[in-house]
N, C-alpha and C. Protein backbone atom coordinates (compact mmCIF):
# COMPACT_ATOMS: atom_id res chain seq x y z
N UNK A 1 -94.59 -119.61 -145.28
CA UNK A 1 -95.59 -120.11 -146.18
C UNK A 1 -96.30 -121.33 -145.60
N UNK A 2 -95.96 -121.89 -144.44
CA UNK A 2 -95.98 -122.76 -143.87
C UNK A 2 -97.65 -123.22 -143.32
N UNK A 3 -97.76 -121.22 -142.49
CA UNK A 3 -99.09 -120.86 -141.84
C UNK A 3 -100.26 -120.59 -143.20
N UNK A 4 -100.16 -120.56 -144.33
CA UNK A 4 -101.00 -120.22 -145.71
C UNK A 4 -101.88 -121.82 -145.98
N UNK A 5 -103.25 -121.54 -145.63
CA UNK A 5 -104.11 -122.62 -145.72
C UNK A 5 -104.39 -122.71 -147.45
N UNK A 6 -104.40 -123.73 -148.32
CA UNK A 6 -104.49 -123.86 -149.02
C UNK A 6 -105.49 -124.51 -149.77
N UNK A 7 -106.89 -124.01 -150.49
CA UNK A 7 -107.92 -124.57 -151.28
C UNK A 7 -107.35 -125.18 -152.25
N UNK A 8 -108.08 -126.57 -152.50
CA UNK A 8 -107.72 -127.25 -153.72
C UNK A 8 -108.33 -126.54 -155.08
N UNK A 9 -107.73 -126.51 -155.92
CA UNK A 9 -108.48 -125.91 -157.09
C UNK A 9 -108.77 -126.77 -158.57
N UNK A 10 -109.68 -126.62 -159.22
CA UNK A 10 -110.07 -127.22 -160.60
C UNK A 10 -108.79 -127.23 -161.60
N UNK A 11 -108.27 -128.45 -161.75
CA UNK A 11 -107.32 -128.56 -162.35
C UNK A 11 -107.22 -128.22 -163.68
N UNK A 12 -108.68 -128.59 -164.14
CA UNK A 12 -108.70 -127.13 -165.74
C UNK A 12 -108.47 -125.76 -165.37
N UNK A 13 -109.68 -125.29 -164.65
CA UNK A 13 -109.62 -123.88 -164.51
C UNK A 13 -108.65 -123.23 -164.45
N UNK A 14 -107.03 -123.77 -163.36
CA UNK A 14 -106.00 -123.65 -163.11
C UNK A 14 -105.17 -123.52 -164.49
N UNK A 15 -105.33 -124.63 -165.03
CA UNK A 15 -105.09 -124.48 -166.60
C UNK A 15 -105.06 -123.55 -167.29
N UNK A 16 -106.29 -123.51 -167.64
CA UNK A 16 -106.73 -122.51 -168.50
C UNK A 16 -106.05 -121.40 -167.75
N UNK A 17 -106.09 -120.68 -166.78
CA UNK A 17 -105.71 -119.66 -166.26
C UNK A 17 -104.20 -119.37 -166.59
N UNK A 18 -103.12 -120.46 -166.37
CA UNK A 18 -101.82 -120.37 -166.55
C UNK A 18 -101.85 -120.06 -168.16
N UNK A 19 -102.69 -120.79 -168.83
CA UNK A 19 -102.38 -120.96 -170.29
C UNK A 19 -102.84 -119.10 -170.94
N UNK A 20 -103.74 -118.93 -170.23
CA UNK A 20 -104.23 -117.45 -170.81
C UNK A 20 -102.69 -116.52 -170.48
N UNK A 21 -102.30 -116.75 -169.12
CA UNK A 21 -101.07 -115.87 -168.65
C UNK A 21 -99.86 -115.93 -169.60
N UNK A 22 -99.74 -117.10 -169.97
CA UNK A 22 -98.42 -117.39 -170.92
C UNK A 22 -98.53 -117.01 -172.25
N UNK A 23 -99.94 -117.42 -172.55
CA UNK A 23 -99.83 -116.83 -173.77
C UNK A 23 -100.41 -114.77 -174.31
N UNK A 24 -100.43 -114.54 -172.60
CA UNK A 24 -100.17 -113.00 -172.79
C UNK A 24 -98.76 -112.18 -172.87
N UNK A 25 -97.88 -113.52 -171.69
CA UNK A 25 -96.72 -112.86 -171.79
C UNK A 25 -95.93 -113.15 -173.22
N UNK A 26 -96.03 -114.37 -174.10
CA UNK A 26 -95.98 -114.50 -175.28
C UNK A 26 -95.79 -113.60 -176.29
N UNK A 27 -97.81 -113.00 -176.46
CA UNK A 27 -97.65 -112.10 -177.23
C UNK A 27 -96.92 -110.88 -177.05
N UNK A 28 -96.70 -110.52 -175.58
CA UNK A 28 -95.61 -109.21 -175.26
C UNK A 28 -94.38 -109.11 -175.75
N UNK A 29 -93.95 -110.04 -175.09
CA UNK A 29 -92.36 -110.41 -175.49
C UNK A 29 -92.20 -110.78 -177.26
N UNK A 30 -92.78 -110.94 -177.49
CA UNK A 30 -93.10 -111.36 -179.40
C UNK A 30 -92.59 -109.68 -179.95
N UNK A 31 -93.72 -108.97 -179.33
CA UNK A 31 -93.83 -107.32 -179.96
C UNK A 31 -92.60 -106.53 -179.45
N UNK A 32 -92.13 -106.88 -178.04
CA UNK A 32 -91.29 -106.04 -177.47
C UNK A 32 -89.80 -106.06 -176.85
N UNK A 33 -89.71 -107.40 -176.64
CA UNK A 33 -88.36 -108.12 -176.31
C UNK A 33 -87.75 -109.34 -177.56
N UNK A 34 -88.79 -109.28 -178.99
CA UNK A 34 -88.41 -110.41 -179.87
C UNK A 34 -87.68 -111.26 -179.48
N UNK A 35 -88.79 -111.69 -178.59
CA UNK A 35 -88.48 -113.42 -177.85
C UNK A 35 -89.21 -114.23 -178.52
N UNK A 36 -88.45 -115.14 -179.39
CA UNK A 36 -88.57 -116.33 -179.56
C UNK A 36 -88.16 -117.82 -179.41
N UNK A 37 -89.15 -118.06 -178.02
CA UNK A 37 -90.53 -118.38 -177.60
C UNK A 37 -90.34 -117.31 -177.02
N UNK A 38 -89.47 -117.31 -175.53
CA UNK A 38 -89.65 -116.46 -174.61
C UNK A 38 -88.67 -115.81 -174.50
N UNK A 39 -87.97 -114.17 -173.37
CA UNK A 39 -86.33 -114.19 -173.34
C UNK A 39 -86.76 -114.10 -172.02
N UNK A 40 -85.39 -114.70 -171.22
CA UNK A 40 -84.91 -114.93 -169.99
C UNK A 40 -86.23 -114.12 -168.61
N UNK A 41 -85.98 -112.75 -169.24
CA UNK A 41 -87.51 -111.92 -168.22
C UNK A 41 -88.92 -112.40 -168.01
N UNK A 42 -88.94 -112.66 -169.29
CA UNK A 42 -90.59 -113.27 -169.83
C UNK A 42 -91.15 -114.73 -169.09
N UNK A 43 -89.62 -115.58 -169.44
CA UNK A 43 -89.82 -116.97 -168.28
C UNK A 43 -90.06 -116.92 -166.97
N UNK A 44 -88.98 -115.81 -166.15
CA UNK A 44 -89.32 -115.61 -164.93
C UNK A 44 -90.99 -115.33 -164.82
N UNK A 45 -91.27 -114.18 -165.50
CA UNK A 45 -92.24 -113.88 -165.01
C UNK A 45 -93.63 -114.79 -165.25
N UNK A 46 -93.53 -115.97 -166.30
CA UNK A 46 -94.60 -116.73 -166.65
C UNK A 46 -94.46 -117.98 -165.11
N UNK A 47 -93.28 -118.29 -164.80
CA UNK A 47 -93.07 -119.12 -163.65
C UNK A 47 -93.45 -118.53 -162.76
N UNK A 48 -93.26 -117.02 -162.17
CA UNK A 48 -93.88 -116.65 -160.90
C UNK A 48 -95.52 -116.99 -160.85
N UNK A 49 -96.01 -116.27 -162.25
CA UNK A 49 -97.46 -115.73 -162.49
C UNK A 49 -97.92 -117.20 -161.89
N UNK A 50 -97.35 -118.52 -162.85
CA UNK A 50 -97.93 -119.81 -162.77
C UNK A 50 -97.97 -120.17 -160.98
N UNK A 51 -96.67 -120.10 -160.10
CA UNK A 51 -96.23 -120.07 -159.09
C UNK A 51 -97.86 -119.50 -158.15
N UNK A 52 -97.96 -118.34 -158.22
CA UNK A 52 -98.86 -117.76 -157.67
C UNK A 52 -100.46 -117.87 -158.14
N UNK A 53 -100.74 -118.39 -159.27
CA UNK A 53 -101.99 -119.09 -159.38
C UNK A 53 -102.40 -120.57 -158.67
N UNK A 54 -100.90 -121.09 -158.65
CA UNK A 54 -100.92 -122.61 -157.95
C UNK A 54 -101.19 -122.09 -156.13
N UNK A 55 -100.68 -121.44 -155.82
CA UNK A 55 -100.78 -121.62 -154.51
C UNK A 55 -101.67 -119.88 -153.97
N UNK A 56 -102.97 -120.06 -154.93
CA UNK A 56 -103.73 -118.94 -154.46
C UNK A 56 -104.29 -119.10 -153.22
N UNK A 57 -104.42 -118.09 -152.35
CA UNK A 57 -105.30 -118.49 -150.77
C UNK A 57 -106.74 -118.67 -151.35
N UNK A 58 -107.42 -118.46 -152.35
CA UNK A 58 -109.01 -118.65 -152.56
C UNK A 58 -108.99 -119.90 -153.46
N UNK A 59 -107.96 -120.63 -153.80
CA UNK A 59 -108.69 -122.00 -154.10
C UNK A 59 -109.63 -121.83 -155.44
N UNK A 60 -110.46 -122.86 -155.12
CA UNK A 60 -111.96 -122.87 -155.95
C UNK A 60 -112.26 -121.85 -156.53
N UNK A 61 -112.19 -121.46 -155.17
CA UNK A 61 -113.27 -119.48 -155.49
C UNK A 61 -112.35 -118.40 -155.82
N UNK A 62 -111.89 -118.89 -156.65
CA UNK A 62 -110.31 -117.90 -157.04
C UNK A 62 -111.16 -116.83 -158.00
N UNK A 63 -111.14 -115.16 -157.84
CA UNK A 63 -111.50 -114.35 -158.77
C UNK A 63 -110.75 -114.42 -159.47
N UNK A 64 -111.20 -113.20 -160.82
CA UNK A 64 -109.88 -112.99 -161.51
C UNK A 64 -108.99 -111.93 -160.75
N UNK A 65 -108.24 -111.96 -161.42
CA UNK A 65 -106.76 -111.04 -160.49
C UNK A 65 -107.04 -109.69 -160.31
N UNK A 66 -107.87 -108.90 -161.60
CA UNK A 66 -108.33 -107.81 -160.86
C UNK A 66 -108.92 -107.65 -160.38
N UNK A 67 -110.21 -108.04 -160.20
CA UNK A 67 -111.07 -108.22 -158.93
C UNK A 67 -110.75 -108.65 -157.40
N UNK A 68 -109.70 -109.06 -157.61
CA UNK A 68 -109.03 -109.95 -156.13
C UNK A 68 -108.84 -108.77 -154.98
N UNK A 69 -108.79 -108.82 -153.93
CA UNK A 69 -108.75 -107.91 -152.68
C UNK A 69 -107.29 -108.01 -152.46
N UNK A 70 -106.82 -109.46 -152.58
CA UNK A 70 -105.41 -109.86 -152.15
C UNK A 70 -104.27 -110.01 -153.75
N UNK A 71 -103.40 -108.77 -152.81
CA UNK A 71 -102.09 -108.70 -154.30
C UNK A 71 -101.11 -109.41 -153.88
N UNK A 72 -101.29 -110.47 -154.50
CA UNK A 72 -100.00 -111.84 -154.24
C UNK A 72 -98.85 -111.50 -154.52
N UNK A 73 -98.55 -110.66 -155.51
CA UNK A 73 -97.79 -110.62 -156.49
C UNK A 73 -96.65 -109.29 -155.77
N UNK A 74 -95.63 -109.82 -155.60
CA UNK A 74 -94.66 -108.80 -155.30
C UNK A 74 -94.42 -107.48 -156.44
N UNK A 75 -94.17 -106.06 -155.56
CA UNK A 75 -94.23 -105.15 -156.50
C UNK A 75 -93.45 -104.98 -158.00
N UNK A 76 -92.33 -105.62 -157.83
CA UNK A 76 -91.81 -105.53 -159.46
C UNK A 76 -92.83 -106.61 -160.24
N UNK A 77 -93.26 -107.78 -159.97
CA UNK A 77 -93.92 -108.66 -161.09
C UNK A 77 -95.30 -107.79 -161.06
N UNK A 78 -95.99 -107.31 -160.13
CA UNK A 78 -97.12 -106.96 -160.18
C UNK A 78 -97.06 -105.55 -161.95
N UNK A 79 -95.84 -104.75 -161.52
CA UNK A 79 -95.93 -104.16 -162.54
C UNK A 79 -95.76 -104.56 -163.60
N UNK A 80 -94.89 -105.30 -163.71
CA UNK A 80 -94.36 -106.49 -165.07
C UNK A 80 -95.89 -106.96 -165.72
N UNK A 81 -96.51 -107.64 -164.67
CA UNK A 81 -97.73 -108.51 -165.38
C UNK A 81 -98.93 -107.09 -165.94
N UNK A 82 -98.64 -105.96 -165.33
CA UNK A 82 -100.27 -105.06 -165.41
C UNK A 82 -99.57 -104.67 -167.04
N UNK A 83 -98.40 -104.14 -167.41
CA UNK A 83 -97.86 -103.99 -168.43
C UNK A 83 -98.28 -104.96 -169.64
N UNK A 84 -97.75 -106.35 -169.29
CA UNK A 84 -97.96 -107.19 -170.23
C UNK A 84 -99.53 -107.34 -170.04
N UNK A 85 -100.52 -107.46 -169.26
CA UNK A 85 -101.95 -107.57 -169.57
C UNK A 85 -102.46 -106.08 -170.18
N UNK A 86 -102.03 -105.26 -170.64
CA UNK A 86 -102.28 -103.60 -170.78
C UNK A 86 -102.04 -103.99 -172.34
N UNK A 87 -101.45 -104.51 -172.54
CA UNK A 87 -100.95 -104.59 -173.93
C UNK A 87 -101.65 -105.52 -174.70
N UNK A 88 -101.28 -106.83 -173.94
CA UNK A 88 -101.91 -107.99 -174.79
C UNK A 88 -103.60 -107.84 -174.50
N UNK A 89 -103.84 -107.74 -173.44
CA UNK A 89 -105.47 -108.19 -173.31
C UNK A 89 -106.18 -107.66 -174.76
N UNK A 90 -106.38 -106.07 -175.19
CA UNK A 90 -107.36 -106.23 -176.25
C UNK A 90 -106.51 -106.90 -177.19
N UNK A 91 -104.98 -107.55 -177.44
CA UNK A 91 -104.76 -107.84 -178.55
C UNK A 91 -105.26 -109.80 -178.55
N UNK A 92 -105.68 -110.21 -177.75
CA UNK A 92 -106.25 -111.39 -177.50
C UNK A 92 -107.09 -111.57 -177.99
N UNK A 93 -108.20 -110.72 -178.44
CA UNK A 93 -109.34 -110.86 -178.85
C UNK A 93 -109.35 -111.50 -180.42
N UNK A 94 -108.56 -111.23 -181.40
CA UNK A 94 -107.83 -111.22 -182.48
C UNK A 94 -107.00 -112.69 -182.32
N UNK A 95 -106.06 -112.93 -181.61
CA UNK A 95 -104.61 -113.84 -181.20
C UNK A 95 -105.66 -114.88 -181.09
N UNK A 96 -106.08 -115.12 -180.05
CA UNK A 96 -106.60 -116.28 -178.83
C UNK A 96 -108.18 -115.74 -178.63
N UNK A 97 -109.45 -115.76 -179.02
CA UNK A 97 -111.00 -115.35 -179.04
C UNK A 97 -111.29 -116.13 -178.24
N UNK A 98 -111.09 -117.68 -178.14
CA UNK A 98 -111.61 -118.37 -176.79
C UNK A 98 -110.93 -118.22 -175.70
N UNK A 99 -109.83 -117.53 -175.40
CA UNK A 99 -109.05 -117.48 -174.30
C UNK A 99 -109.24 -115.91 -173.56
N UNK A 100 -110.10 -115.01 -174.53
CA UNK A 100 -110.00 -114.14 -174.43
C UNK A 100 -111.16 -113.84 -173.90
N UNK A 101 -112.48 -114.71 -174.36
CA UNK A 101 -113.85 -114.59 -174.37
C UNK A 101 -113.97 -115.22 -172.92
N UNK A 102 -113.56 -116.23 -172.78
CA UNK A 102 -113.17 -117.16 -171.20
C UNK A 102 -112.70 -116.07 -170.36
N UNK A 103 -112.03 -115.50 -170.58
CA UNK A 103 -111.01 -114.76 -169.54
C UNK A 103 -112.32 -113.62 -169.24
N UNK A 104 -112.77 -112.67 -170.12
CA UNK A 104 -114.08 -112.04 -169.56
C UNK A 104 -115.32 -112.98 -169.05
N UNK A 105 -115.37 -113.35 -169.75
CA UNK A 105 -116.74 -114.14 -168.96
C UNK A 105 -116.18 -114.63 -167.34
N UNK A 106 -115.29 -114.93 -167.04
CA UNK A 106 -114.62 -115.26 -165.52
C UNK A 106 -114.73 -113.82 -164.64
N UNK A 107 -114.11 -112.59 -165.47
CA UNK A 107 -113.73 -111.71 -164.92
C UNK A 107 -115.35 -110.78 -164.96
N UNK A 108 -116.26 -111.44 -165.32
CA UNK A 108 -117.81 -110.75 -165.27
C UNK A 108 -118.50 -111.61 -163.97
N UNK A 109 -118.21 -112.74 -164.32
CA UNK A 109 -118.56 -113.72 -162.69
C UNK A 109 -118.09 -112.57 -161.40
N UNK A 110 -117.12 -112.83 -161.40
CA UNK A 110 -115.82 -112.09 -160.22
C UNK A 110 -116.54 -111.35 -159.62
N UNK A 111 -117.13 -110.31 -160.68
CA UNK A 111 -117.17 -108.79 -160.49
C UNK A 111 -118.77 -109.21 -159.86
N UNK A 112 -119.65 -109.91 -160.33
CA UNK A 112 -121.15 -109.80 -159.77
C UNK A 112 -120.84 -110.76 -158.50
N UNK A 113 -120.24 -111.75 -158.11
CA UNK A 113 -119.90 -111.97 -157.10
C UNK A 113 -118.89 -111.27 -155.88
N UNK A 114 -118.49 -110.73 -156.37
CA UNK A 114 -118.01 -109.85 -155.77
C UNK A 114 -119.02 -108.65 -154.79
N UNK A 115 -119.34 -107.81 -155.98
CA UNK A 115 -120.71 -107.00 -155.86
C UNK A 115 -121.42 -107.52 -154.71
N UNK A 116 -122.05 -108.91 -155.33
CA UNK A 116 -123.21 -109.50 -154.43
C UNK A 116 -122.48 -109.96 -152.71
N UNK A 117 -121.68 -110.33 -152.67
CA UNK A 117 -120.92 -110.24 -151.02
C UNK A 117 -120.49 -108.70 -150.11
N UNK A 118 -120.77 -107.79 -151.23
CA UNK A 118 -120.67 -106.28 -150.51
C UNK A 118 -122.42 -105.96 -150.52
N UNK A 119 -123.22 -106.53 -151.39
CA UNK A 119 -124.56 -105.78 -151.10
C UNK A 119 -125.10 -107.23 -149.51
N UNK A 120 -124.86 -108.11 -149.81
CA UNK A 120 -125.39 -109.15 -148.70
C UNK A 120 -125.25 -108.36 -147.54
N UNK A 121 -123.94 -108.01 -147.41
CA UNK A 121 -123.38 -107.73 -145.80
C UNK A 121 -124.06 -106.12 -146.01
N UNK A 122 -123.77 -105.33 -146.72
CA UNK A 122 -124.57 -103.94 -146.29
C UNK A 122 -125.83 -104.23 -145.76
N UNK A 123 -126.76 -105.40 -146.52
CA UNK A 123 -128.15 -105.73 -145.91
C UNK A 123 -128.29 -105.98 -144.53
N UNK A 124 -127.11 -107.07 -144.29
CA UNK A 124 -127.02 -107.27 -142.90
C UNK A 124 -127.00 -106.41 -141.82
N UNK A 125 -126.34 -105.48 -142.29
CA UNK A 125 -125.90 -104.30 -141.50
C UNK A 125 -127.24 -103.25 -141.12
N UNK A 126 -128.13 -103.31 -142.09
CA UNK A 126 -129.16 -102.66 -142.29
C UNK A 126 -130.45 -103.44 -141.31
N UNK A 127 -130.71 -104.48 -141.40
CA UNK A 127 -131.04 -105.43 -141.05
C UNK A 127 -131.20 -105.22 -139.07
N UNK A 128 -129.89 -104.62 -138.84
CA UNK A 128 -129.44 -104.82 -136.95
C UNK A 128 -130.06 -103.85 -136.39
């Protein structure tokens, strides 16, 4: 982990980001493991999620997670988290509306930036 260059990132944004994650795995574990707050699984996995937002390789320019090229996330949490976001995300809308409304509006950025760095370089390409 040594060789992993690291962008500083917006200490809200970071925020907000952990805070949307926790309080997805929240509502999961609420409906499905009646954890109250959390049970033992649910912590791990809110500490990795947090773990791996802190030390993203894009920094600043951090997409959202599905948009991302790079899967940080080792294969058991990766399934753990798509589960708990499968579930909670439309129930957010209802739960948490600003956390939910934030979380798309990020994940609509992502996606047109995203987009726009695959149409630039096709131009380029076109361009030679």
């Amino acid at each position: 982990m040594s060789n992993l260059q690291i962008k500083p990132r917006n200490p809200k944004v970071l925020n907000r980001d952990q805070r949307t994650v926790t309080f997805m795995v929240q509502l999961y574990c609420q409906a499905h493991h009646q954890g109250r707050p959390l049970c033992p699984d649910c912590i791990e996995l809110v500490a990795y999620s947090h773990k791996r937002l802190q030390y993203c390789p894009h920094g600043a320019n951090k997409p959202t997670c599905g948009q991302c090229e790079i899967h940080c996330y080792a294969s058991k949490h990766r399934a753990q988290i798509k589960t708990v976001m499968r579930y909670a995300g439309p129930r957010m809308v209802y739960k948490a509306p600003f956390l939910a409304l934030v979380h798309a509006w990020d994940s609509f950025w992502s996606r047109l930036g995203y987009l726009g760095s695959q149409w630039r370089h096709r131009r380029s390409l076109k361009s030679r």
